[in-house]
N, C-alpha and C. Protein backbone atom coordinates (compact mmCIF):
# COMPACT_ATOMS: atom_id res chain seq x y z
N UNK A 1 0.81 -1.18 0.00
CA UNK A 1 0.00 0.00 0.00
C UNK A 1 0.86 1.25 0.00
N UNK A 2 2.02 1.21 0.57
CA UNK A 2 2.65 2.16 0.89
C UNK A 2 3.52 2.33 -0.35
N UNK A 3 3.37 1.24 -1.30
CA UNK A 3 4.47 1.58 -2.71
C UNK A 3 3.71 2.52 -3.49
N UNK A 4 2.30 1.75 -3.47
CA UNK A 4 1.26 2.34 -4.11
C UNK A 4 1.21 4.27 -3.62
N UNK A 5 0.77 4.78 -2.46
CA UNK A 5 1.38 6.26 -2.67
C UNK A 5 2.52 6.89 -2.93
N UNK A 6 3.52 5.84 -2.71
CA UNK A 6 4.84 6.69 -3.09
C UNK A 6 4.62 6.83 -5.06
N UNK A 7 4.03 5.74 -5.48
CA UNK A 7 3.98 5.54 -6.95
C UNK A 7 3.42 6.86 -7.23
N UNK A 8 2.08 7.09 -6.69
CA UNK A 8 1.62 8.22 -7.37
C UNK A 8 1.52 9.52 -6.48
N UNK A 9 2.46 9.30 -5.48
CA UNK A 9 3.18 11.01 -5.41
C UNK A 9 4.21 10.99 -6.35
N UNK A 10 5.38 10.01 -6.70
CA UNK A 10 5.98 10.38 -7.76
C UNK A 10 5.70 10.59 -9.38
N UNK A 11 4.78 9.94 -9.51
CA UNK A 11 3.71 10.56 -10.63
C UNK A 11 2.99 11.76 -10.90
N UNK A 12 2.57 12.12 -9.73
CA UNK A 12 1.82 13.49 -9.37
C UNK A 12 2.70 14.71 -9.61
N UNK A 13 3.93 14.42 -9.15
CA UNK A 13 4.97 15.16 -9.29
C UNK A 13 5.55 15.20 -10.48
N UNK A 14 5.84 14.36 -11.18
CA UNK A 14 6.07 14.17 -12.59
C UNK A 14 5.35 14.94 -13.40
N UNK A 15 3.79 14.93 -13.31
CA UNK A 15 2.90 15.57 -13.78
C UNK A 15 3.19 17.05 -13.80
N UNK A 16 3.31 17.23 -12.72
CA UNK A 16 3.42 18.84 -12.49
C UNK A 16 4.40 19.27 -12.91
N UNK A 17 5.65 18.56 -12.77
CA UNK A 17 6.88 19.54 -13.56
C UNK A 17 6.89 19.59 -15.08
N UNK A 18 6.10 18.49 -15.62
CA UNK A 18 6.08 18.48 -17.45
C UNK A 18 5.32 19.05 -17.37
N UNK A 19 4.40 19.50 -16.71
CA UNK A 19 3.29 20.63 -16.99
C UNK A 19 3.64 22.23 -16.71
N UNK A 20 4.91 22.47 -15.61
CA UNK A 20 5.16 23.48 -15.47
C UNK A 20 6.09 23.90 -16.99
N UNK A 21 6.85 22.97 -16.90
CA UNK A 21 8.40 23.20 -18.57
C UNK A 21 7.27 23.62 -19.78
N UNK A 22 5.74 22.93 -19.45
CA UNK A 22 5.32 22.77 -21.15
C UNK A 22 4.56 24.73 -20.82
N UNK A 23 4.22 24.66 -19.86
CA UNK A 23 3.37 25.96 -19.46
C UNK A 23 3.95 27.13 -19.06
N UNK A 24 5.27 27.17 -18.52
CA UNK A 24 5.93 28.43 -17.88
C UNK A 24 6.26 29.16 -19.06
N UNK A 25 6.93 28.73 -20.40
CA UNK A 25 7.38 29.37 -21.44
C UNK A 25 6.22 30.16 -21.94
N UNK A 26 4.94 29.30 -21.90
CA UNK A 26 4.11 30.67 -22.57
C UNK A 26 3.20 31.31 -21.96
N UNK A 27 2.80 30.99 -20.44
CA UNK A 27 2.58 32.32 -19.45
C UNK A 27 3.71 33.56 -20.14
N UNK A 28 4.96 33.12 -19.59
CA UNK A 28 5.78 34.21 -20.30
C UNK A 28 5.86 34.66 -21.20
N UNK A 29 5.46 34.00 -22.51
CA UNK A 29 5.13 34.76 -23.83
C UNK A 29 3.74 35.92 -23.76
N UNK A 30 3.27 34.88 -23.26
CA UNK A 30 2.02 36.21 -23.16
C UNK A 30 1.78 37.22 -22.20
N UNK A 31 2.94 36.89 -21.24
CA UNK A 31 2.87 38.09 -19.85
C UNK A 31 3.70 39.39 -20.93
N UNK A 32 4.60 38.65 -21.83
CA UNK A 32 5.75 39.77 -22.03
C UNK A 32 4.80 40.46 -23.35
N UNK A 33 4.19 39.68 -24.43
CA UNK A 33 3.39 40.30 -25.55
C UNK A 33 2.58 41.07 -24.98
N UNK A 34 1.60 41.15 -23.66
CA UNK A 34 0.64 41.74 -23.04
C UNK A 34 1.59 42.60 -22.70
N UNK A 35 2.21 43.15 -22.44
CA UNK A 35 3.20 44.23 -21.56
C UNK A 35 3.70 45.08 -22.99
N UNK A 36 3.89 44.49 -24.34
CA UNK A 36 4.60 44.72 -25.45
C UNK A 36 3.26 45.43 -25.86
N UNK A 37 2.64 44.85 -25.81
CA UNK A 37 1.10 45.20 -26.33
C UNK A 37 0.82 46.65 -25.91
N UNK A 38 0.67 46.48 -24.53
CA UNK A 38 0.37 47.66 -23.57
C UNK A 38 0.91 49.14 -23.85
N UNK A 39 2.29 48.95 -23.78
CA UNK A 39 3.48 50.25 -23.95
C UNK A 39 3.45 50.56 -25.63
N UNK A 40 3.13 49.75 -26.61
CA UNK A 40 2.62 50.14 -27.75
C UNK A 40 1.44 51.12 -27.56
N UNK A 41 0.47 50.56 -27.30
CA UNK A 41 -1.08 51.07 -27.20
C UNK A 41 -0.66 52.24 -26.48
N UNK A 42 -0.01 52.75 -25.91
CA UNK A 42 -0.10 53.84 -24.62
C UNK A 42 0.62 54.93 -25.41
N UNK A 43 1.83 54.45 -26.51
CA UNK A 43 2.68 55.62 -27.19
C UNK A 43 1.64 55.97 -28.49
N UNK A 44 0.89 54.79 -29.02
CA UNK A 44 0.71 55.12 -30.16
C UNK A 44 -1.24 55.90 -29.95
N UNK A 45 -1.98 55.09 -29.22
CA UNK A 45 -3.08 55.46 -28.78
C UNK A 45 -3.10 56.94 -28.62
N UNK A 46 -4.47 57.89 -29.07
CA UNK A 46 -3.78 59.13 -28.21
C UNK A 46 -5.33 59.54 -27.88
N UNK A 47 -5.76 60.19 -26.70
CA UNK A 47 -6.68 59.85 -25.90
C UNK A 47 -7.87 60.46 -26.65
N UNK A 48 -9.44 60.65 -26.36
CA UNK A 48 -10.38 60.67 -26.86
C UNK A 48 -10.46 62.42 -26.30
N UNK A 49 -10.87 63.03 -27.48
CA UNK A 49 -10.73 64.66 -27.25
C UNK A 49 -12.05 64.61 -26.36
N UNK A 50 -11.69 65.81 -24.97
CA UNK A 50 -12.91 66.09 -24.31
C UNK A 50 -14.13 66.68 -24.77
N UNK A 51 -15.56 66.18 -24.96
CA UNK A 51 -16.84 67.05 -25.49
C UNK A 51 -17.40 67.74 -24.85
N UNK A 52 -17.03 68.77 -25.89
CA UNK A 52 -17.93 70.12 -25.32
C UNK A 52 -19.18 70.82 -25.54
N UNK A 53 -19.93 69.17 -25.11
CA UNK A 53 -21.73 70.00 -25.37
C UNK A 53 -22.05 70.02 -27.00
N UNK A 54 -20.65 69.81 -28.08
CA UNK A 54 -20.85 70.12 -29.21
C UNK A 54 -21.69 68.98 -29.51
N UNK A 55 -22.61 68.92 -30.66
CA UNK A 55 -22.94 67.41 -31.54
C UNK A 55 -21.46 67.11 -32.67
N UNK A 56 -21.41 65.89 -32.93
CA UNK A 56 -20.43 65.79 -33.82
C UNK A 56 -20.81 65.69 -35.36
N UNK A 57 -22.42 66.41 -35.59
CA UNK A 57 -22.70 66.81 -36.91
C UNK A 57 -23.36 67.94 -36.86
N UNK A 58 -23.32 68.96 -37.62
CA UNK A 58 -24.45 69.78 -37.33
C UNK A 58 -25.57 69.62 -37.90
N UNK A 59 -26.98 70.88 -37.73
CA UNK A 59 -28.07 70.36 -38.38
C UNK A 59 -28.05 70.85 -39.85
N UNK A 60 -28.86 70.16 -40.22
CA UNK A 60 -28.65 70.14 -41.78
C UNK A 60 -30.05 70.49 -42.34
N UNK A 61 -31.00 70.71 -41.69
CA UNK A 61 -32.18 71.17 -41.71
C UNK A 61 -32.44 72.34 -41.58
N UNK A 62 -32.74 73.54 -42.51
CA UNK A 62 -32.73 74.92 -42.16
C UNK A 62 -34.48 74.71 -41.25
N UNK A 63 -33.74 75.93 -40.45
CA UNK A 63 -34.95 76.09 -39.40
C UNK A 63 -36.00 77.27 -39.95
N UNK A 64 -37.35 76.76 -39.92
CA UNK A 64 -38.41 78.00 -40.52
C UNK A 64 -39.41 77.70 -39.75
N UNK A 65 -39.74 78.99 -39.32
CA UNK A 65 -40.66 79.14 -38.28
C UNK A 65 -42.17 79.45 -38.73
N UNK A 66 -43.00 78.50 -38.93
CA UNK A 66 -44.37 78.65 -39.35
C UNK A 66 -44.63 79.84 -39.28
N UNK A 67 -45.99 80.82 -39.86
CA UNK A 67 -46.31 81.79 -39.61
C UNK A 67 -47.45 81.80 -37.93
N UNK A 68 -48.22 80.90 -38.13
CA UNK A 68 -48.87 80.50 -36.47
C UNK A 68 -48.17 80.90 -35.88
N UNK A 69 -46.81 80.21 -35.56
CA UNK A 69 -45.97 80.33 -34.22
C UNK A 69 -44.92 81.09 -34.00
N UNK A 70 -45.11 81.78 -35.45
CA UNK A 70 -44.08 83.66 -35.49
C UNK A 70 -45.06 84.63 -34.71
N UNK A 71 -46.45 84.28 -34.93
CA UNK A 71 -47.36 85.17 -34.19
C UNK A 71 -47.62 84.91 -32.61
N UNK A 72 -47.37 84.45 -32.46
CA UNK A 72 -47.46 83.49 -30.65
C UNK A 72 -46.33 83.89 -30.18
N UNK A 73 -45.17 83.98 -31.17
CA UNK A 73 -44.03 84.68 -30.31
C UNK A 73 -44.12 86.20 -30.35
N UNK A 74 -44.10 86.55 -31.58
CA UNK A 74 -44.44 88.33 -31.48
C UNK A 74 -45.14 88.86 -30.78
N UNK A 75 -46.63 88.51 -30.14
CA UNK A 75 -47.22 88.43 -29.34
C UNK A 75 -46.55 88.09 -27.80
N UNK A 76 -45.73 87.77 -27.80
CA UNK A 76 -45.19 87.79 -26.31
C UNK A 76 -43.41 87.82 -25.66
N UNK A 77 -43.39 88.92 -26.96
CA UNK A 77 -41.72 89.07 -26.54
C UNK A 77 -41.24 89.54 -25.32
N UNK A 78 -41.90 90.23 -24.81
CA UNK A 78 -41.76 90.59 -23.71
C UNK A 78 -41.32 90.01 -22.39
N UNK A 79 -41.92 88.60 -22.49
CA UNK A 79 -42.08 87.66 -21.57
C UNK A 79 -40.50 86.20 -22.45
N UNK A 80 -40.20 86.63 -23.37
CA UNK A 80 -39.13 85.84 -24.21
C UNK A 80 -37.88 85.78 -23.89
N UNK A 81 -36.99 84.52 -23.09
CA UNK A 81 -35.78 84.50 -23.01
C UNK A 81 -34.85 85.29 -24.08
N UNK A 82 -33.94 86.69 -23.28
CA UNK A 82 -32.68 86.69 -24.78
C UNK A 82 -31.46 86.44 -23.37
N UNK A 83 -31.10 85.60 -24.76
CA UNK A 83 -29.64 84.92 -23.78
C UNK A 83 -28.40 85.91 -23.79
N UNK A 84 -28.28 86.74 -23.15
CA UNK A 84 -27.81 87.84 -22.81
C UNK A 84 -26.19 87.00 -22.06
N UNK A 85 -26.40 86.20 -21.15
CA UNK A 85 -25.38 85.60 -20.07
C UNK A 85 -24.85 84.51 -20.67
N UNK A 86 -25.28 83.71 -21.97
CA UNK A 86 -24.76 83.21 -22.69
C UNK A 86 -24.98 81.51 -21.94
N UNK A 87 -26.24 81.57 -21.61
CA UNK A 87 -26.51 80.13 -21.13
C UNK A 87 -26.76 79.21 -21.75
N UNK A 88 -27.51 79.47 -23.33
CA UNK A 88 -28.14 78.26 -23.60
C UNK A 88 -27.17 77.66 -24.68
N UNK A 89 -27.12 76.53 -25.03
CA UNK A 89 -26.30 75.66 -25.57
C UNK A 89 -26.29 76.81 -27.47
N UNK A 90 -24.97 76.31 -27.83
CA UNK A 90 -24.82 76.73 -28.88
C UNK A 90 -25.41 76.44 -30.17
N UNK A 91 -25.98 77.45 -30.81
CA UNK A 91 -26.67 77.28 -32.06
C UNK A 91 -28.50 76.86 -31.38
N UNK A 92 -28.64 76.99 -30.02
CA UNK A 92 -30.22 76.92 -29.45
C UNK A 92 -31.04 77.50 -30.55
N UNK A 93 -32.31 76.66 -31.32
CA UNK A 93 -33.05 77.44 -32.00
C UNK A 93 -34.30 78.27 -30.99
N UNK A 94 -33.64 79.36 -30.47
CA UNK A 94 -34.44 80.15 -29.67
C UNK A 94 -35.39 80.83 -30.64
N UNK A 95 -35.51 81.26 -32.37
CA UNK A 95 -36.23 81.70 -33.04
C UNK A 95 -37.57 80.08 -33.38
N UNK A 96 -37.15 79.25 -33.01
CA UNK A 96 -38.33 77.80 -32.99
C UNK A 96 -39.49 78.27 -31.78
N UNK A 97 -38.43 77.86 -30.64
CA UNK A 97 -39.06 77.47 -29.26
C UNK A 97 -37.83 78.24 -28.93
N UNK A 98 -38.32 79.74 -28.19
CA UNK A 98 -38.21 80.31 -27.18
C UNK A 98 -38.16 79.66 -25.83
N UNK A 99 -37.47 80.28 -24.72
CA UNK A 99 -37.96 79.95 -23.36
C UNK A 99 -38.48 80.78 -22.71
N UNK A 100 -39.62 80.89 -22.53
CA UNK A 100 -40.62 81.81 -22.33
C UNK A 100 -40.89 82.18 -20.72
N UNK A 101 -40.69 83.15 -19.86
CA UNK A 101 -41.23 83.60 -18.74
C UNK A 101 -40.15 82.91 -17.33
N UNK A 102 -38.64 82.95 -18.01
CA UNK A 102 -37.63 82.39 -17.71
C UNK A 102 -37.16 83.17 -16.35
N UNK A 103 -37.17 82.52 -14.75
CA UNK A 103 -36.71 83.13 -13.53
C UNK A 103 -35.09 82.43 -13.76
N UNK A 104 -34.55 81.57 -14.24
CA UNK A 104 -33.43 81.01 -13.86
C UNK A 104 -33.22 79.51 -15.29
N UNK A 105 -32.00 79.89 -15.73
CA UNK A 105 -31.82 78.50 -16.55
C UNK A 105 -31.09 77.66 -15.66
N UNK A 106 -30.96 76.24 -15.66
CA UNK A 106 -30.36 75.52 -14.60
C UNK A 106 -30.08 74.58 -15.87
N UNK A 107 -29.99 74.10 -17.09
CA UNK A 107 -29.43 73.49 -17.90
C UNK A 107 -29.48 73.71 -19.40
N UNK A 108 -28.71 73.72 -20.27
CA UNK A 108 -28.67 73.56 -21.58
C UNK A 108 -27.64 72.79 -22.47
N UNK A 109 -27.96 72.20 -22.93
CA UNK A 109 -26.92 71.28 -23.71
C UNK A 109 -26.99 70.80 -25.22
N UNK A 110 -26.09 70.68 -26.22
CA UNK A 110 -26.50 70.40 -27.53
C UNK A 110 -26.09 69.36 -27.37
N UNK A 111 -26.50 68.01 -28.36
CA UNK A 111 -26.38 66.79 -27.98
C UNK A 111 -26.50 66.02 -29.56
N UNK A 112 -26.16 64.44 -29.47
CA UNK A 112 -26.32 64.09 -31.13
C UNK A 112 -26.79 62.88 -30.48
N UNK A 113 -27.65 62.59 -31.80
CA UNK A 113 -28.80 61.47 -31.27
C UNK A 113 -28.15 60.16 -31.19
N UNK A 114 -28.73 59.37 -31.39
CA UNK A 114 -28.03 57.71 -31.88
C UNK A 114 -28.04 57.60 -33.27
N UNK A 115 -28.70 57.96 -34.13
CA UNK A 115 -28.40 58.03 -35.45
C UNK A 115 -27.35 59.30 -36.08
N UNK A 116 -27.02 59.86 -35.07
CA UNK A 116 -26.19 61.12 -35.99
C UNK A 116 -26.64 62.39 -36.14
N UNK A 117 -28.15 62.64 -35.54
CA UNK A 117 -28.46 63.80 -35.88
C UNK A 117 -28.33 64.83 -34.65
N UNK A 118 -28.38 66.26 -34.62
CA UNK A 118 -28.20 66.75 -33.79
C UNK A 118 -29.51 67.42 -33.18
N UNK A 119 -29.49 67.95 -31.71
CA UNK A 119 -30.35 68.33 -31.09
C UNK A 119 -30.09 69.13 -29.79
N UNK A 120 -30.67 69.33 -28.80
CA UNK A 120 -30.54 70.19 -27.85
C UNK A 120 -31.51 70.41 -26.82
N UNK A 121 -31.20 70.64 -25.88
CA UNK A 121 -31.43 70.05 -24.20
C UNK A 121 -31.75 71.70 -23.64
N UNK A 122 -33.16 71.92 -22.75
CA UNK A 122 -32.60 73.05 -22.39
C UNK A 122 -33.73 72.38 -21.06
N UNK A 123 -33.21 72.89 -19.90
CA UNK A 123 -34.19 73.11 -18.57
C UNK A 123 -34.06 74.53 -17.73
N UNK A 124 -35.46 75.32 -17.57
CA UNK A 124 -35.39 76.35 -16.50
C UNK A 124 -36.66 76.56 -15.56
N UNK A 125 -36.72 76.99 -14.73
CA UNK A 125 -37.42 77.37 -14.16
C UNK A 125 -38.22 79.04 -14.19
N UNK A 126 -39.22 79.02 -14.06
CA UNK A 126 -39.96 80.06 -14.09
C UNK A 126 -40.61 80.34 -12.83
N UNK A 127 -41.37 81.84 -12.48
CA UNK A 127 -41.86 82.23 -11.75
C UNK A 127 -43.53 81.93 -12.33
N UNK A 128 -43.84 81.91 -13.55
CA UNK A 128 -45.43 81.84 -13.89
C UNK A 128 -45.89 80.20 -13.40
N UNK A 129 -47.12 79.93 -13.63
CA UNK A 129 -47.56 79.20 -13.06
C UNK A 129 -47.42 78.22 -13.93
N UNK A 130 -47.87 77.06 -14.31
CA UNK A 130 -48.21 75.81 -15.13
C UNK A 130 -48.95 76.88 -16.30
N UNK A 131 -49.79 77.02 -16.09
CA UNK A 131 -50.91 77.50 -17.08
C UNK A 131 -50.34 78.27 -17.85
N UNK A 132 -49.69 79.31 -17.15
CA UNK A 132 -49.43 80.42 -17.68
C UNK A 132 -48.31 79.82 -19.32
N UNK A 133 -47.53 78.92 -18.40
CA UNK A 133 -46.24 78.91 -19.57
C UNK A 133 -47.19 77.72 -20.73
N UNK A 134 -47.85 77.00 -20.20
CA UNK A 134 -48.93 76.45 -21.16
C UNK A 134 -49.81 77.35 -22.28
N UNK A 135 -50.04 78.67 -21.63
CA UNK A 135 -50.56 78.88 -22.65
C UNK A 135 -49.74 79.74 -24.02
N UNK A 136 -48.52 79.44 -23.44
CA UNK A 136 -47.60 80.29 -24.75
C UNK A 136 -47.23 79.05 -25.58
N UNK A 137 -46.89 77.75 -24.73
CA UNK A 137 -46.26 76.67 -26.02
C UNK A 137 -47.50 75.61 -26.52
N UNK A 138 -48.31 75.72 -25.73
CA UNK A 138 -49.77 74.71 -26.31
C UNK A 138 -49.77 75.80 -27.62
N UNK A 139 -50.10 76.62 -28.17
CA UNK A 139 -50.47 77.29 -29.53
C UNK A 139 -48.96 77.21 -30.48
N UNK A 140 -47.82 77.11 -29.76
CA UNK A 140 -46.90 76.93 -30.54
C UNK A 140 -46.90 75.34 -31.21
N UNK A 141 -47.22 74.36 -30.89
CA UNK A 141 -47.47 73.47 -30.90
C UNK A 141 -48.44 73.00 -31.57
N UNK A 142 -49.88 73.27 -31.43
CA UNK A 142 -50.48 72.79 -31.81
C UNK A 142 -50.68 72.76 -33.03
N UNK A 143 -50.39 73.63 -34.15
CA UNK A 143 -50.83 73.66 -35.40
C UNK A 143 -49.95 71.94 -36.26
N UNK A 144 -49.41 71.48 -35.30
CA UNK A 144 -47.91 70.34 -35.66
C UNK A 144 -48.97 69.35 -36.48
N UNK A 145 -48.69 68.70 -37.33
CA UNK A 145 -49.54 67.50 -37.17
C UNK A 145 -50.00 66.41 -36.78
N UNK A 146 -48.44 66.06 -36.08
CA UNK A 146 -48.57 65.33 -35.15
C UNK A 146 -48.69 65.41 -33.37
N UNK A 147 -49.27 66.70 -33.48
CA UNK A 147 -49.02 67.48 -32.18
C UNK A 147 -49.62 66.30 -30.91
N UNK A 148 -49.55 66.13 -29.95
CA UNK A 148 -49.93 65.30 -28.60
C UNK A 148 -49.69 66.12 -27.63
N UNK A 149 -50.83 66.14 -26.37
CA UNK A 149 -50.76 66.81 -25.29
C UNK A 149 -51.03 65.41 -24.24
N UNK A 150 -50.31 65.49 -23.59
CA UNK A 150 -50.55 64.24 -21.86
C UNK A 150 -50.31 64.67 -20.72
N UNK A 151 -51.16 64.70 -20.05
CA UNK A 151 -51.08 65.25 -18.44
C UNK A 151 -50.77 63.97 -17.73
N UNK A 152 -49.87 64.12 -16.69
CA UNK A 152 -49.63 62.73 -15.97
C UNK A 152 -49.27 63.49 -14.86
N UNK A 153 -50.24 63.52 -13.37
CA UNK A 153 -50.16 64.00 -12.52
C UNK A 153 -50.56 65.29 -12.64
N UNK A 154 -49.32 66.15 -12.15
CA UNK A 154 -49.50 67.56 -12.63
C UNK A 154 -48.34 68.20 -13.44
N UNK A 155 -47.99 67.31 -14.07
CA UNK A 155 -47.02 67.31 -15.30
C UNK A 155 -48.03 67.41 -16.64
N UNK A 156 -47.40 67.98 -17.33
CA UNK A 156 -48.42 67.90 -18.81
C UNK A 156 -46.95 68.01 -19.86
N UNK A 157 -46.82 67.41 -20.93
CA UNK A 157 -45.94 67.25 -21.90
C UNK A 157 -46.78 67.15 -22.87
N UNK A 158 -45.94 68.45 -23.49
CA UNK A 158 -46.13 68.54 -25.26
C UNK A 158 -45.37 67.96 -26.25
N UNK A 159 -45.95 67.64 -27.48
CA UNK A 159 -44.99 67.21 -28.14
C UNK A 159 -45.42 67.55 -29.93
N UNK A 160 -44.64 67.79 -30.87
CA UNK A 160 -44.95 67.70 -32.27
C UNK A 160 -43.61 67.82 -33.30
N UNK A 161 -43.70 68.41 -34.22
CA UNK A 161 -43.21 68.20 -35.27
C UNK A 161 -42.96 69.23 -35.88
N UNK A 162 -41.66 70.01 -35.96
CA UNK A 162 -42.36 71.58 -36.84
C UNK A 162 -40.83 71.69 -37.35
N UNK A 163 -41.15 72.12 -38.87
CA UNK A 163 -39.61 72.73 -39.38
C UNK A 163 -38.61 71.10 -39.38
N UNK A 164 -38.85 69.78 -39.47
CA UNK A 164 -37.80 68.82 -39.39
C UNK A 164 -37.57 68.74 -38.08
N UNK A 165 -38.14 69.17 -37.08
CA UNK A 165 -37.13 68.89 -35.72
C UNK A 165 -38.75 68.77 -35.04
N UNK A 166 -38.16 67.49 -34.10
CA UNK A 166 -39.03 66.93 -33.05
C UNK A 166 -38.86 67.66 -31.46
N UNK A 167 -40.08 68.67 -31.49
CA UNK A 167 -39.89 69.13 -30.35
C UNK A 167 -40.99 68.33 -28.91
N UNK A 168 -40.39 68.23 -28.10
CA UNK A 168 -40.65 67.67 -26.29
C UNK A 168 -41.22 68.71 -25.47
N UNK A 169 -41.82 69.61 -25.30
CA UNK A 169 -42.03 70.50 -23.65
C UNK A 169 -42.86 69.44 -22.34
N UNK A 170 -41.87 69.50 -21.22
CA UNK A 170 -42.67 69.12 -20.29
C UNK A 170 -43.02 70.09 -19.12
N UNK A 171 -43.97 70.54 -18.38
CA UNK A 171 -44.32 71.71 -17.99
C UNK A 171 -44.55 71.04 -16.48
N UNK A 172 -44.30 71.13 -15.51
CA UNK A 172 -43.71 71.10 -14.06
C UNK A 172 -43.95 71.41 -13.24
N UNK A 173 -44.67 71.37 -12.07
CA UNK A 173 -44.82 72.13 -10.59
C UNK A 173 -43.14 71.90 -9.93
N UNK A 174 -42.37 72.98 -10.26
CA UNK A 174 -40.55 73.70 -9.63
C UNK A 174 -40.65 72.64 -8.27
N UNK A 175 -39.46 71.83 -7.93
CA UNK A 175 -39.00 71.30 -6.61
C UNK A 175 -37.92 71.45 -6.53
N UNK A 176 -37.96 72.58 -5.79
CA UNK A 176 -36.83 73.53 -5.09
C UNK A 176 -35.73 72.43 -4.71
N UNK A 177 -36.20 71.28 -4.12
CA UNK A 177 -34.87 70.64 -3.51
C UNK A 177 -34.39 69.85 -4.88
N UNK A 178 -34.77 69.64 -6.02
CA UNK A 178 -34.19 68.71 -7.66
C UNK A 178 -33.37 70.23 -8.06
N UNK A 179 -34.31 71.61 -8.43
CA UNK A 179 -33.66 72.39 -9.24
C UNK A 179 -32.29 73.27 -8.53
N UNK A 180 -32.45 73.46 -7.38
CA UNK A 180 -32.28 73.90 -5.91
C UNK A 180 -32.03 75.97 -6.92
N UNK A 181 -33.03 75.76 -7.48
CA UNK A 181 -33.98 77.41 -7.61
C UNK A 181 -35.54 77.02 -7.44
N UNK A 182 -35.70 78.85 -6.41
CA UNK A 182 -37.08 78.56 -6.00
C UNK A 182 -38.05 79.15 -7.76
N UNK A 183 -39.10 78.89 -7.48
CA UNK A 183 -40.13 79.59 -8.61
C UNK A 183 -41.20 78.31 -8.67
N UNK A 184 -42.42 78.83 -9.40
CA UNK A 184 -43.59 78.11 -9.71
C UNK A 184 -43.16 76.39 -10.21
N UNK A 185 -43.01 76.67 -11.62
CA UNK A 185 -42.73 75.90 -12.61
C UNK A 185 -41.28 75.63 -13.03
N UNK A 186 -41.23 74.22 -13.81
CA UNK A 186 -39.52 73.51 -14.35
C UNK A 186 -40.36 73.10 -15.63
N UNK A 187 -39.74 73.89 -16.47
CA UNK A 187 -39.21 73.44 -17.70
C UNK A 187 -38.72 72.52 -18.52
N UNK A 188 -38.81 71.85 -19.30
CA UNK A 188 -37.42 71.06 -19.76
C UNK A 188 -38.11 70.89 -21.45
N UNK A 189 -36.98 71.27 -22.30
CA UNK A 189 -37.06 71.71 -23.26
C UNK A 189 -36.05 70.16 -24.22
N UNK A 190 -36.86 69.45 -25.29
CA UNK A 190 -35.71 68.55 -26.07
C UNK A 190 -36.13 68.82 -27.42
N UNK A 191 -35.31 69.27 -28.29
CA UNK A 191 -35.58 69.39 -29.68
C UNK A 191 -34.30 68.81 -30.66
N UNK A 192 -34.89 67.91 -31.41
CA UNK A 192 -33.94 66.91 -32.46
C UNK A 192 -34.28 66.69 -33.45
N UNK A 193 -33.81 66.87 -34.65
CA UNK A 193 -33.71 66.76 -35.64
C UNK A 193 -34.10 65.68 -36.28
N UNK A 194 -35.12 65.87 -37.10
CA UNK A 194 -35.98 64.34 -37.37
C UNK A 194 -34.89 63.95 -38.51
């Protein structure tokens, strides 16, 4: 019995060293190609430029503003974001969709879709009520053809189609502790390029 384990501890052992001679050489090939690999990739690689809000196409859709919703704005310039402080994302079609009755912007961003096209992000807060800012973009809107209105809670979101670009409004009762600005109503503005 006792030949019998010595047999196959010296077997066991056997095993392991033709397995280390057949295996150590190319751990090491591939520890040293992975390392060869690496210090290649690191000189020749050169890092991904930081984005700045830009899309990486622009739009290609000239923007034209129905006559309906040239009159809905002329009618209430007064009350019409001009980006004076230089908040809203670059190239914003503020002559589309204005931001209307604006206490504070708290976001804007231009952005590119999953297919390539470009678009743009805007959120602010206002001092007017729900209604109030409802009743400047419900008429901008509506003439769309595919225009849709949905109230969910006390949220209401607009949505249609005007000029090639798919515009979003969702209209908000303001929570001071999400926007951390006080006022009525939150905003949030998405328009993309169909």
């Amino acid at each position: 019995m006792k030949i019998r384990y010595v047999v196959l501890s010296v077997l066991l052992i056997g095993v392991l060293i033709v397995g280390a001679v057949f295996m150590m050489p190319k751990l090491i090939n591939n520890e040293t190609a992975s390392t060869n690999d690496t210090s290649t990739t690191s000189v020749t690689k050169q890092p991904d430029p930081i984005k700045n809000n830009q899309p990486d196409t622009t739009a290609t859709t000239v923007i034209t503003v129905p006559q309906e919703m040239q009159t809905v704005i002329d009618a209430n310039t007064a009350e019409i974001y001009v980006d004076e402080p230089g908040l809203l994302a670059s190239n914003y079609p503020s002559q589309l969709i204005p931001l209307y009755g604006v206490q504070s912007v708290s976001e804007s961003n231009q952005i590119t879709n999953a297919s390539g096209k470009p678009g743009w992000k805007a959120s602010y807060v206002s001092d007017y009520t729900i209604d109030e800012i409802l009743s400047f973009y419900q008429p901008l809107l509506s003439s769309a053809s595919d225009y849709a209105a949905e109230t969910i809670s006390e949220s209401t979101s607009l949505k249609g189609t005007v000029s090639g670009y798919t515009i979003s409004i969702t209209v908000s009762p303001n929570n001071p502790d999400k926007t951390d600005i006080q006022g009525n109503s939150a905003i949030s503005i998405f328009i993309e390029q169909v």
